[in-house]
C-alpha atoms as a PDB file:
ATOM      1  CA  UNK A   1      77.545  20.106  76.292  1.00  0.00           C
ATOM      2  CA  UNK A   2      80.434  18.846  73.417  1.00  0.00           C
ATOM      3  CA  UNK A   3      82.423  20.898  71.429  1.00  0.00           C
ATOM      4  CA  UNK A   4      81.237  20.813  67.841  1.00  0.00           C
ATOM      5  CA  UNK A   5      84.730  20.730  66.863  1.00  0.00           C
ATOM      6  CA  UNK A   6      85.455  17.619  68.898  1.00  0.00           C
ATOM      7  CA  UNK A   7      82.644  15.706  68.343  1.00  0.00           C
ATOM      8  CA  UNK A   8      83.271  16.225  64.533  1.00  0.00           C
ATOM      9  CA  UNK A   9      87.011  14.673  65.221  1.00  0.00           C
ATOM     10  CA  UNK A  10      85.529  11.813  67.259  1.00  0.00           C
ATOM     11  CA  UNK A  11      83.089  11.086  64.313  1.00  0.00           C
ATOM     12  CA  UNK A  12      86.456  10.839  61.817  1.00  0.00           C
ATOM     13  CA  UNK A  13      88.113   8.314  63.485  1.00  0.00           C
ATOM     14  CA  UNK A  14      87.182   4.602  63.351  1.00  0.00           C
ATOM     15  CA  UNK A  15      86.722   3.011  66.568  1.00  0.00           C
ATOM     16  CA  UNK A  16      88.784   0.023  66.740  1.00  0.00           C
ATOM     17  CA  UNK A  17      86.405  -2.871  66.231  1.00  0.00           C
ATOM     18  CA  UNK A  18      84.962  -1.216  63.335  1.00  0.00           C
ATOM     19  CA  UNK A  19      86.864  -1.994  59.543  1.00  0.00           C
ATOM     20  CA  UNK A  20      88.469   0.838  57.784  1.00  0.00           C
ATOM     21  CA  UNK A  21      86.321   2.273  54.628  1.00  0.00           C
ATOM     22  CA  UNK A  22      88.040   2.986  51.781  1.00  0.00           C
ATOM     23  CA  UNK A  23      86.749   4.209  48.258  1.00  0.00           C
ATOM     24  CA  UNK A  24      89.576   2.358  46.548  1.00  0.00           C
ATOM     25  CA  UNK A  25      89.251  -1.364  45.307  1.00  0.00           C
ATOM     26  CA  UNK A  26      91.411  -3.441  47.455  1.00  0.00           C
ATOM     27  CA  UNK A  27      95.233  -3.791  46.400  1.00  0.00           C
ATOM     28  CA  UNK A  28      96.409  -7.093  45.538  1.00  0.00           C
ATOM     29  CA  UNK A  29      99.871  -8.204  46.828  1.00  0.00           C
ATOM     30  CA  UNK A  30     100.902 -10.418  43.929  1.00  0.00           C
ATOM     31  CA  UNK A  31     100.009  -9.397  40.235  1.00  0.00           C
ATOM     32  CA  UNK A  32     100.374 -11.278  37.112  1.00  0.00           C
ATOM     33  CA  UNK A  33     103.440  -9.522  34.777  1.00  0.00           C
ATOM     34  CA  UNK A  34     102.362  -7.502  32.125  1.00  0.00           C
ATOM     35  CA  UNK A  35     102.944  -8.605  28.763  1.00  0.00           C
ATOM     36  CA  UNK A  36     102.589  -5.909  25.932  1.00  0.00           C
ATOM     37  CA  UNK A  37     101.362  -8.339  24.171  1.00  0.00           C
ATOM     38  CA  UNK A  38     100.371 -12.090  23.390  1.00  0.00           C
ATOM     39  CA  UNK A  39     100.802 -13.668  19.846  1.00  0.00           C
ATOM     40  CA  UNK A  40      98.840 -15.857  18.189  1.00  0.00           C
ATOM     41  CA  UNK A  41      99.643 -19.265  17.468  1.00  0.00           C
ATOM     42  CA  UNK A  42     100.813 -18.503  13.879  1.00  0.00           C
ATOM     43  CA  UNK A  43     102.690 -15.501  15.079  1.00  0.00           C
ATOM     44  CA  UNK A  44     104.512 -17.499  17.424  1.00  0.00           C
ATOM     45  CA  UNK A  45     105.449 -20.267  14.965  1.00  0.00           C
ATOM     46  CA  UNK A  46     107.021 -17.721  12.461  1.00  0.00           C
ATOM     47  CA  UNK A  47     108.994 -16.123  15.316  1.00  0.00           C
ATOM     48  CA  UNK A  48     110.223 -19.269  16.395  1.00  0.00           C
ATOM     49  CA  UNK A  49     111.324 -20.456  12.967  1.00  0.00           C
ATOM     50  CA  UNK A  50     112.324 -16.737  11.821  1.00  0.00           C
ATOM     51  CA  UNK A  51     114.883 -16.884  15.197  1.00  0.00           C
ATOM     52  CA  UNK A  52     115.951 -20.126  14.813  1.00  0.00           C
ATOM     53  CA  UNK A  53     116.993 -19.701  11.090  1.00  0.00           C
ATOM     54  CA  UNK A  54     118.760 -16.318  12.093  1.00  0.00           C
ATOM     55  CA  UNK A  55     120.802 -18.199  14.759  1.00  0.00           C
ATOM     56  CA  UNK A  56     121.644 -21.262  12.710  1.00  0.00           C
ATOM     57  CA  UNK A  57     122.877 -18.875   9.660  1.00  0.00           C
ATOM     58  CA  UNK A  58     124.241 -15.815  12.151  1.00  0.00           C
ATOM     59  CA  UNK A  59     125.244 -16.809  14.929  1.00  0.00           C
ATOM     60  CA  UNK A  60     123.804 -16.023  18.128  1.00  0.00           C
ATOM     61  CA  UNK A  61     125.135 -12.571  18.780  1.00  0.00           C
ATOM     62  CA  UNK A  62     124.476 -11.462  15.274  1.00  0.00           C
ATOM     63  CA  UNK A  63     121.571 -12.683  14.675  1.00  0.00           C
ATOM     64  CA  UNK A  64     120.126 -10.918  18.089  1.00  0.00           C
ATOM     65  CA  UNK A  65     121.157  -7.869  16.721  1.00  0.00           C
ATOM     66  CA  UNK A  66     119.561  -8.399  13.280  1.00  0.00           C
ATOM     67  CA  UNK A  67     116.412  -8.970  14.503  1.00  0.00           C
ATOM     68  CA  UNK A  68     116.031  -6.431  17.151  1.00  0.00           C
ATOM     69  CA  UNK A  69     117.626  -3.580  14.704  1.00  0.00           C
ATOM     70  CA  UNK A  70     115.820  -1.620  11.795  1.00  0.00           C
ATOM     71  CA  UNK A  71     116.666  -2.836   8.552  1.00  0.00           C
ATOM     72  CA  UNK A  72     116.723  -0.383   5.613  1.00  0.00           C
ATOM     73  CA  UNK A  73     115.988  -2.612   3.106  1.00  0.00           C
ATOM     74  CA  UNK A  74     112.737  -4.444   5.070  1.00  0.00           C
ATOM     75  CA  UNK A  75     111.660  -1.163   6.048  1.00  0.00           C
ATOM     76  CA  UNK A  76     111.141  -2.080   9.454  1.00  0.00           C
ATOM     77  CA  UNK A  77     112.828  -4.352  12.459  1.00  0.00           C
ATOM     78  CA  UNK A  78     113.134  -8.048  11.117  1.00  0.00           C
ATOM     79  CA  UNK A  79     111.380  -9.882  13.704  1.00  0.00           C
ATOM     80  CA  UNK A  80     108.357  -7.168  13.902  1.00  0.00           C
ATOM     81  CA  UNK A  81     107.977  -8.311  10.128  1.00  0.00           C
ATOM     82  CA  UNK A  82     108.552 -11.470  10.038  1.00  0.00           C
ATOM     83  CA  UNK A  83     105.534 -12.159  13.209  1.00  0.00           C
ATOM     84  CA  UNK A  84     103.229  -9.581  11.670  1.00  0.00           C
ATOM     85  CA  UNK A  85     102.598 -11.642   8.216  1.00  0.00           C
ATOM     86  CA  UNK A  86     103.763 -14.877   6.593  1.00  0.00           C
ATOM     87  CA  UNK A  87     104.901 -12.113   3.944  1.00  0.00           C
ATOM     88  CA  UNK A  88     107.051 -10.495   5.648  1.00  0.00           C
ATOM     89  CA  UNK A  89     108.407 -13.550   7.521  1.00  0.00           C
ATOM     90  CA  UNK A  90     109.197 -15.038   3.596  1.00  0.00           C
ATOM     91  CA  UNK A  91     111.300 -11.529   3.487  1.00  0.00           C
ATOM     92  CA  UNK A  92     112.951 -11.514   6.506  1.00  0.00           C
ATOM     93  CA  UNK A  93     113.880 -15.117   5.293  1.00  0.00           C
ATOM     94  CA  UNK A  94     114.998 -14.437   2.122  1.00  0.00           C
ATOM     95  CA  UNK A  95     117.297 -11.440   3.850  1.00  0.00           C
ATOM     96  CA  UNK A  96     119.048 -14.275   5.986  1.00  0.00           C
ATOM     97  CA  UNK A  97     119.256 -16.336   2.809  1.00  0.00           C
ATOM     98  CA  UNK A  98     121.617 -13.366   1.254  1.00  0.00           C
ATOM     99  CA  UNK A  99     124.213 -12.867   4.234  1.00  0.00           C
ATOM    100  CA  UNK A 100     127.410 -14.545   4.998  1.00  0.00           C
ATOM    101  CA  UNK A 101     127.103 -17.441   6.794  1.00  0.00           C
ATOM    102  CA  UNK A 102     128.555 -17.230   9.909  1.00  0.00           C
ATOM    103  CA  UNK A 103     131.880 -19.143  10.954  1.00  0.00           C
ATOM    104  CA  UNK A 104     130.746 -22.438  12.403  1.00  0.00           C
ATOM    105  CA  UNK A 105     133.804 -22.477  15.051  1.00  0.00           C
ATOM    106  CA  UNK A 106     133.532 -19.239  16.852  1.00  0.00           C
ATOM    107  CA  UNK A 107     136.186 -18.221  19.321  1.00  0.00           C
ATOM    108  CA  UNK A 108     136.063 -18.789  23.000  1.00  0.00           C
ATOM    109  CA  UNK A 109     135.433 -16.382  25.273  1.00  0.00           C
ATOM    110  CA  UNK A 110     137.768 -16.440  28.586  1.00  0.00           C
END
């Protein structure tokens, strides 16, 4: 006779030509990135020309930092409002318009 307790552990393990059962979906070893999200095709155009403007009038560094920061006077971060609506893209242009332009021969960094 077999020991109930034994023959229950024999049950739980797989015998080796048999495939492992799982309950979870099987794990993929490469995954696409995540994106948080995808724009449009008009959304992409007025980033583009918002971030291009920016850099031409700016300068590179400044113009990074005045898109990515809030601005008071947009009520929001530049180049959130200038991709949400051709509105706010005409505002976020017109705010570019109105500062300094930046100096054309920038200093060399060593």
């Amino acid at each position: 006779m077999t020991d109930p307790v034994t023959q229950n552990v024999a049950s739980a393990v797989p015998s080796p030509t048999e495939e492992p059962k799982s309950s979870r979906p099987a794990r993929r070893m490469f995954r696409p990135a995540r994106v948080a999200s995808r724009l449009s095709g008009d959304e992409a155009e007025r980033e583009g020309r918002i971030v291009r403007i920016a850099f031409a009038r700016l300068g590179t560094e400044a113009a990074r930092v005045f898109l990515n920061t809030p601005h008071e006077a947009l009520g929001g971060r530049p180049l959130d409002l200038a991709t949400s609506s051709a509105e706010g893209a005409a505002a976020v242009e017109q705010t570019i318009a109105a500062m300094p332009q930046a100096d054309p021969i920038a200093p060399s960094r060593a």
